[in-house]
N, C-alpha and C. Protein backbone atom coordinates (compact mmCIF):
# COMPACT_ATOMS: atom_id res chain seq x y z
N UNK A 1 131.94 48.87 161.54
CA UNK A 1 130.62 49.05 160.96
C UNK A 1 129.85 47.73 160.98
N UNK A 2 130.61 46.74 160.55
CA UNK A 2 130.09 45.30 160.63
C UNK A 2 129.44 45.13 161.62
N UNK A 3 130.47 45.08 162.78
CA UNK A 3 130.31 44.65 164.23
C UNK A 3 129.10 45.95 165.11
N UNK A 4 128.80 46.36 164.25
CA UNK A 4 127.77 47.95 165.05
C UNK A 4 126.40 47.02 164.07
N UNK A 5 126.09 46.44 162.79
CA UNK A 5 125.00 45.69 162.39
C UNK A 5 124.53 44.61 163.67
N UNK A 6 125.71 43.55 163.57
CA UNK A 6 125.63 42.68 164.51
C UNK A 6 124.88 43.01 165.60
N UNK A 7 125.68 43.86 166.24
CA UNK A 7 125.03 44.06 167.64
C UNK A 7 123.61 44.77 167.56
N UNK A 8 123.24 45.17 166.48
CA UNK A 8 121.71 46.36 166.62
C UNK A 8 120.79 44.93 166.25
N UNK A 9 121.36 43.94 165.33
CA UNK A 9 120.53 42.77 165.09
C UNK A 9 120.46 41.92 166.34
N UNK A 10 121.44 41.74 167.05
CA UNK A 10 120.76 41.37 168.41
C UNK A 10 120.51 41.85 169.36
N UNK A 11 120.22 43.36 169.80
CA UNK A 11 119.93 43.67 170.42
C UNK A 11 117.94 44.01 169.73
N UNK A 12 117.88 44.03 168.68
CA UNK A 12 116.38 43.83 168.40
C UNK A 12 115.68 42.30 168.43
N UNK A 13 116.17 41.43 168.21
CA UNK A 13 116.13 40.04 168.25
C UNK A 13 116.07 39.83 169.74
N UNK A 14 117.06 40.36 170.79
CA UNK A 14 116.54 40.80 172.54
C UNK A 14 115.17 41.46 172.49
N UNK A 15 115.10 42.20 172.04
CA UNK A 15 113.86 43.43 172.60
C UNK A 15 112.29 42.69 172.27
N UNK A 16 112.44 41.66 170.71
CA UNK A 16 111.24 40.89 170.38
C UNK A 16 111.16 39.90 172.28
N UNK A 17 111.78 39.76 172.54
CA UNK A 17 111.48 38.44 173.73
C UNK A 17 110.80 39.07 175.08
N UNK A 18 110.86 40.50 174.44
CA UNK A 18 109.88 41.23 175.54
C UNK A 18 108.46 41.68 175.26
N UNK A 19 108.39 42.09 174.21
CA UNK A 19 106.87 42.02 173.25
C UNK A 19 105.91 41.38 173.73
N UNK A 20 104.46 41.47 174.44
CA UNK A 20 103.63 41.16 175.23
C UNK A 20 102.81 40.49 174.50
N UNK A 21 102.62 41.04 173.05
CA UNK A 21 101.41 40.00 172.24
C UNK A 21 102.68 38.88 171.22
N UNK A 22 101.94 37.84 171.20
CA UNK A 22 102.84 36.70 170.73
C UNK A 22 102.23 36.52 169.57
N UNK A 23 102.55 35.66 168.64
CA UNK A 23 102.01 35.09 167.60
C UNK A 23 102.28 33.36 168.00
N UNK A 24 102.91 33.06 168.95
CA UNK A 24 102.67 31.46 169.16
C UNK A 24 102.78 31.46 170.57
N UNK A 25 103.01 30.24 171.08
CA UNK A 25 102.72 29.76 172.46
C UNK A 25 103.13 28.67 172.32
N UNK A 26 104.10 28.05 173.44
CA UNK A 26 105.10 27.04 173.19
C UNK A 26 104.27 26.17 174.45
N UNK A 27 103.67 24.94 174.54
CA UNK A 27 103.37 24.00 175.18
C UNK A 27 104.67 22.98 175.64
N UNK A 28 105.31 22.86 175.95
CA UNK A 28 106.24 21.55 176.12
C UNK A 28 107.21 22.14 174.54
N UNK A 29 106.78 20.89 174.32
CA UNK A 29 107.97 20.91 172.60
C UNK A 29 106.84 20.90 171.40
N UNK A 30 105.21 21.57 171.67
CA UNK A 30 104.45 22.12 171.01
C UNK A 30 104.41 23.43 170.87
N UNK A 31 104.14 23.54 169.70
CA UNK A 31 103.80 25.48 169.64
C UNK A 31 102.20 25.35 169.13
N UNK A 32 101.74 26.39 169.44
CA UNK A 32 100.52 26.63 169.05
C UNK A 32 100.64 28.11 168.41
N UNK A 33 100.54 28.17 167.18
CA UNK A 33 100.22 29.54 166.15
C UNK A 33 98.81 30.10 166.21
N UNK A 34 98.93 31.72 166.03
CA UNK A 34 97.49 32.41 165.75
C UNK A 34 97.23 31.78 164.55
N UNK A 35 95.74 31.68 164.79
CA UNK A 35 94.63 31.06 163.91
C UNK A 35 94.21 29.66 164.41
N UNK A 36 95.38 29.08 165.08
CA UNK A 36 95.04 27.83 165.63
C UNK A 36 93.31 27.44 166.22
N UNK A 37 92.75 26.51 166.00
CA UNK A 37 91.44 26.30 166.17
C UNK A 37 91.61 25.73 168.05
N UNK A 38 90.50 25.68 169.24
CA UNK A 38 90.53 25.25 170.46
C UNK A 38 90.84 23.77 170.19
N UNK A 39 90.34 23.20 169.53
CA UNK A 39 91.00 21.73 169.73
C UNK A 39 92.38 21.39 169.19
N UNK A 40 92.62 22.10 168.67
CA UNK A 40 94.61 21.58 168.26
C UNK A 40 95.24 22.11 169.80
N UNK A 41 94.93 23.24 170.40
CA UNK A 41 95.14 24.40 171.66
C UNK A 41 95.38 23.27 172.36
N UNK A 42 94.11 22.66 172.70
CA UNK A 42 93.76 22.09 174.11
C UNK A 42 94.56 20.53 173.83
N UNK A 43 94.90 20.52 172.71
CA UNK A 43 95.65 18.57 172.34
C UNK A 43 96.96 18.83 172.83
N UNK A 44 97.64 20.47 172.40
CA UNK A 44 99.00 20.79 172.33
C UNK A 44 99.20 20.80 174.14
N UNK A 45 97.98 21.65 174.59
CA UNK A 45 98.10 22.34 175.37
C UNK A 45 97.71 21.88 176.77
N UNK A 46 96.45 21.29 176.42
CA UNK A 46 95.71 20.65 177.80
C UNK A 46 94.88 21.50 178.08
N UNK A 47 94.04 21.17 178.98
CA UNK A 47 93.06 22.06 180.00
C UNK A 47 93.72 23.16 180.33
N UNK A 48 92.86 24.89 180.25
CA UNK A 48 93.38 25.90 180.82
C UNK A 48 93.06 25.58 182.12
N UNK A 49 93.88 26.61 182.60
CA UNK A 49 93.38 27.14 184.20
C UNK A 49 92.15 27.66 184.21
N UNK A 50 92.11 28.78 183.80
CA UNK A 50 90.56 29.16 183.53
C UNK A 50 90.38 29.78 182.46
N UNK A 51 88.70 29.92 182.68
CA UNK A 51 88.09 30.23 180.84
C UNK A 51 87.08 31.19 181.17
N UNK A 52 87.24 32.27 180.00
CA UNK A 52 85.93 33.31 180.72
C UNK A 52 85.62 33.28 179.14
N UNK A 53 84.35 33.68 178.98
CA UNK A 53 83.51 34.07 177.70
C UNK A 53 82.84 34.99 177.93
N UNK A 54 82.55 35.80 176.69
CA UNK A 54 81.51 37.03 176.62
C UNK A 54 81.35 37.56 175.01
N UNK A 55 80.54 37.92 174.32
CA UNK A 55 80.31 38.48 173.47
C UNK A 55 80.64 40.04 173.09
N UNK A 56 81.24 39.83 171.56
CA UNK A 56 81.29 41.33 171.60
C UNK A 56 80.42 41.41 170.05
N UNK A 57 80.14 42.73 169.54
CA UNK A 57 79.76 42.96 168.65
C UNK A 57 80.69 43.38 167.84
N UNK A 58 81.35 43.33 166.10
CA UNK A 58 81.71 43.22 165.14
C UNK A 58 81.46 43.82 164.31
N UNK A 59 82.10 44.46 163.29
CA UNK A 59 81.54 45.45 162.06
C UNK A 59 81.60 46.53 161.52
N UNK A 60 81.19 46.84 160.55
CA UNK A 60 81.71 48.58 159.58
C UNK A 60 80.22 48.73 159.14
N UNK A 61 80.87 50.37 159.27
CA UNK A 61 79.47 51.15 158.54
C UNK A 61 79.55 51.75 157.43
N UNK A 62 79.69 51.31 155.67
CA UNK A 62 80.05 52.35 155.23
C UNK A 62 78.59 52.97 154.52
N UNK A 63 79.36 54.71 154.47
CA UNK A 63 78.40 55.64 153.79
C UNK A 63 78.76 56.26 152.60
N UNK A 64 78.40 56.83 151.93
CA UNK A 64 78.65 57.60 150.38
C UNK A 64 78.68 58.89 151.15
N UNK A 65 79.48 59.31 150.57
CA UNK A 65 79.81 60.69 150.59
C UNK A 65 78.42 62.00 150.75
N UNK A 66 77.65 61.52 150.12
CA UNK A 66 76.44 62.00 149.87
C UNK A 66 75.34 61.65 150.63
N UNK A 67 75.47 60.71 151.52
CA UNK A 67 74.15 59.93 151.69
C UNK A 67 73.54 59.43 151.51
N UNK A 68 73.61 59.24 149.76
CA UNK A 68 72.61 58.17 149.14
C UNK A 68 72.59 56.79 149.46
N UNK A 69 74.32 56.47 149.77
CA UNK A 69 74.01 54.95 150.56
C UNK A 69 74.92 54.93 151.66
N UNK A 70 74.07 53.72 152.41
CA UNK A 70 74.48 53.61 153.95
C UNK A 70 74.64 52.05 154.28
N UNK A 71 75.62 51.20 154.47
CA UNK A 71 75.63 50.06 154.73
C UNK A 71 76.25 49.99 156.30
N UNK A 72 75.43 48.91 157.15
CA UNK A 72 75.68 48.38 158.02
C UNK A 72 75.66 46.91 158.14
N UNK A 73 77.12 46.71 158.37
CA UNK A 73 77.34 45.06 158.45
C UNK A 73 78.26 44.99 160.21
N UNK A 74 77.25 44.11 160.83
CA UNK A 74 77.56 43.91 162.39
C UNK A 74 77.33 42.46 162.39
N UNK A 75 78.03 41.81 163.26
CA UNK A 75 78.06 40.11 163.64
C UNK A 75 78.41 40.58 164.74
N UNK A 76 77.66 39.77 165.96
CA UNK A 76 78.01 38.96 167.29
C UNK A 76 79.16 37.94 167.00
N UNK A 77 80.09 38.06 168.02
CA UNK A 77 81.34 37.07 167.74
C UNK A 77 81.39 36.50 169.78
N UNK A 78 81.36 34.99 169.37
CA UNK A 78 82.08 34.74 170.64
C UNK A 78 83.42 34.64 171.45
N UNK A 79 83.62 35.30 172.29
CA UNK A 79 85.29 35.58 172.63
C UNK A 79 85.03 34.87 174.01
N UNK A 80 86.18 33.91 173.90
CA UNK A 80 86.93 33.44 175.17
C UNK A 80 87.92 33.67 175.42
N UNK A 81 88.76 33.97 176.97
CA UNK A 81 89.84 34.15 177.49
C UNK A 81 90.25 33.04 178.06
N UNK A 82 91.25 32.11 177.64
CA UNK A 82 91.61 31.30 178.34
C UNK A 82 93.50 31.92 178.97
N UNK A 83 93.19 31.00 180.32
CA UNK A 83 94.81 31.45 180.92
C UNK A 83 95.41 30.60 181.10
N UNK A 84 96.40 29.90 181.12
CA UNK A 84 97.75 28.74 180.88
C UNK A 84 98.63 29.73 181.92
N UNK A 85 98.62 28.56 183.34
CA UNK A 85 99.79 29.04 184.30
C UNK A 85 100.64 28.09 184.09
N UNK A 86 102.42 28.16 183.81
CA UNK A 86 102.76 27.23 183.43
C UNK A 86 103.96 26.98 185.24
N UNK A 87 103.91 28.05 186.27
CA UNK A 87 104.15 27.75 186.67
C UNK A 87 105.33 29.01 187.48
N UNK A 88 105.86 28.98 188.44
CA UNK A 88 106.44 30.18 188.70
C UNK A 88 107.49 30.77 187.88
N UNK A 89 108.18 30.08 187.10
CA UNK A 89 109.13 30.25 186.30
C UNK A 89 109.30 31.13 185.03
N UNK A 90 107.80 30.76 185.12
CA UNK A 90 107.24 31.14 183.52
C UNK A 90 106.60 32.02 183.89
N UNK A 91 105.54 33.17 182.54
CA UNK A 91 104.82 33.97 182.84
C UNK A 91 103.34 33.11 182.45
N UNK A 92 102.63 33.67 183.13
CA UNK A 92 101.14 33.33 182.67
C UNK A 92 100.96 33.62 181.29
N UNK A 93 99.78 32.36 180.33
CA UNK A 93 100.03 33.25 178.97
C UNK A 93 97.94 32.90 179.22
N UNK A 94 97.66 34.64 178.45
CA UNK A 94 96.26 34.89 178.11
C UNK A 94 96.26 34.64 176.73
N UNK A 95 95.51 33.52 176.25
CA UNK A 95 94.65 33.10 174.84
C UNK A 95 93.80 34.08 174.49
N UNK A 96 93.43 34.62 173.41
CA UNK A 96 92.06 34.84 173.21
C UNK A 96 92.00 34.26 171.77
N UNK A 97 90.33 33.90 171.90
CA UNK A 97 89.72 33.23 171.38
C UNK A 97 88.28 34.06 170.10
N UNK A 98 88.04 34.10 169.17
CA UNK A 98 87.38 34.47 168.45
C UNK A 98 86.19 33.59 167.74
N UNK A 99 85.08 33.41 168.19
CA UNK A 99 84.78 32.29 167.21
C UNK A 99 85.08 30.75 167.08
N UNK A 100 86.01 30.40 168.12
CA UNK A 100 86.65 29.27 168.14
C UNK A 100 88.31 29.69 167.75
N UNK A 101 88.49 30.32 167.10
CA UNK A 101 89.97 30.38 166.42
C UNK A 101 91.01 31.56 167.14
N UNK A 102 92.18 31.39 167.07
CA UNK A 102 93.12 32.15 168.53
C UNK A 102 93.31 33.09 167.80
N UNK A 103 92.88 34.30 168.33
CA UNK A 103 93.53 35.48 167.67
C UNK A 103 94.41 36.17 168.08
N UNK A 104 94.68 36.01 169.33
CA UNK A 104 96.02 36.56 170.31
C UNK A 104 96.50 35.89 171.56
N UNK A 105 97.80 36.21 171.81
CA UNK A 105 98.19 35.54 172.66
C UNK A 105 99.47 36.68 173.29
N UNK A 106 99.19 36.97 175.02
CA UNK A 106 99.60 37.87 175.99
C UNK A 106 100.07 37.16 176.63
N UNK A 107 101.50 37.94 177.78
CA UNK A 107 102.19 37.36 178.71
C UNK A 107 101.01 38.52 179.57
N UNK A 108 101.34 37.23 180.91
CA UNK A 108 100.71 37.96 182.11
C UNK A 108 101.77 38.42 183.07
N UNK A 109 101.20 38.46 184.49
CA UNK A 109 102.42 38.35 184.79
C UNK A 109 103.20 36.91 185.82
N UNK A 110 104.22 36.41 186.23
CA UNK A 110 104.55 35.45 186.50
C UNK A 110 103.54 34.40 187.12
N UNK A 111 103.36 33.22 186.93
CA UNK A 111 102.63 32.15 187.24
C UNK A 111 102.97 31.94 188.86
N UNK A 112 102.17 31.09 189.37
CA UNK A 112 102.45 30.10 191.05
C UNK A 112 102.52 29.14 190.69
């Protein structure tokens, strides 16, 4: 029974190292965590490969049951994609960016 824990604990502890969205990003012997701001990124990290930007729009609508009230709250947010090839070995990793601050981080697929 012991030895049946063990193994389901590492075989889930395996299965996390396949999980596509990350919560960090390992630079060298830096990590970079979500929330991280672009300039800690780019100190840990260096120059991406490349950088795309675009805007999205943001926000909730709430209503009363009734109609009597109606709130709309929307913000423009700026989103960048930055990509980190670290090389064939590795997989490509996609940043995204919110506002300045990292809100996710994706494997691509293998680097050149």
């Amino acid at each position: 029974m012991e030895r049946s824990l063990v193994r389901e604990g590492l075989l889930a502890l395996g299965m996390l190292a396949f999980v596509s969205d990350a919560f960090a990003l390992r630079c060298g012997h830096q990590l970079v965590q979500i929330g991280a701001y672009k300039s800690e990124v780019l100190e840990k990290c260096g120059e991406p490969d490349s950088v795309e930007e675009h805007r999205a729009v943001r926000g909730s609508r709430l209503r009363h049951p009734y109609g009597a009230l109606e709130i709309d709250q929307f913000e423009e947010v700026l989103i960048e994609e930055w990509i980190y090839n670290f090389g064939p070995r590795k997989f490509q990793q996609l940043l995204e960016f919110e506002d300045g601050e990292l809100k996710n981080v994706r494997n691509l697929h293998r680097g050149y």
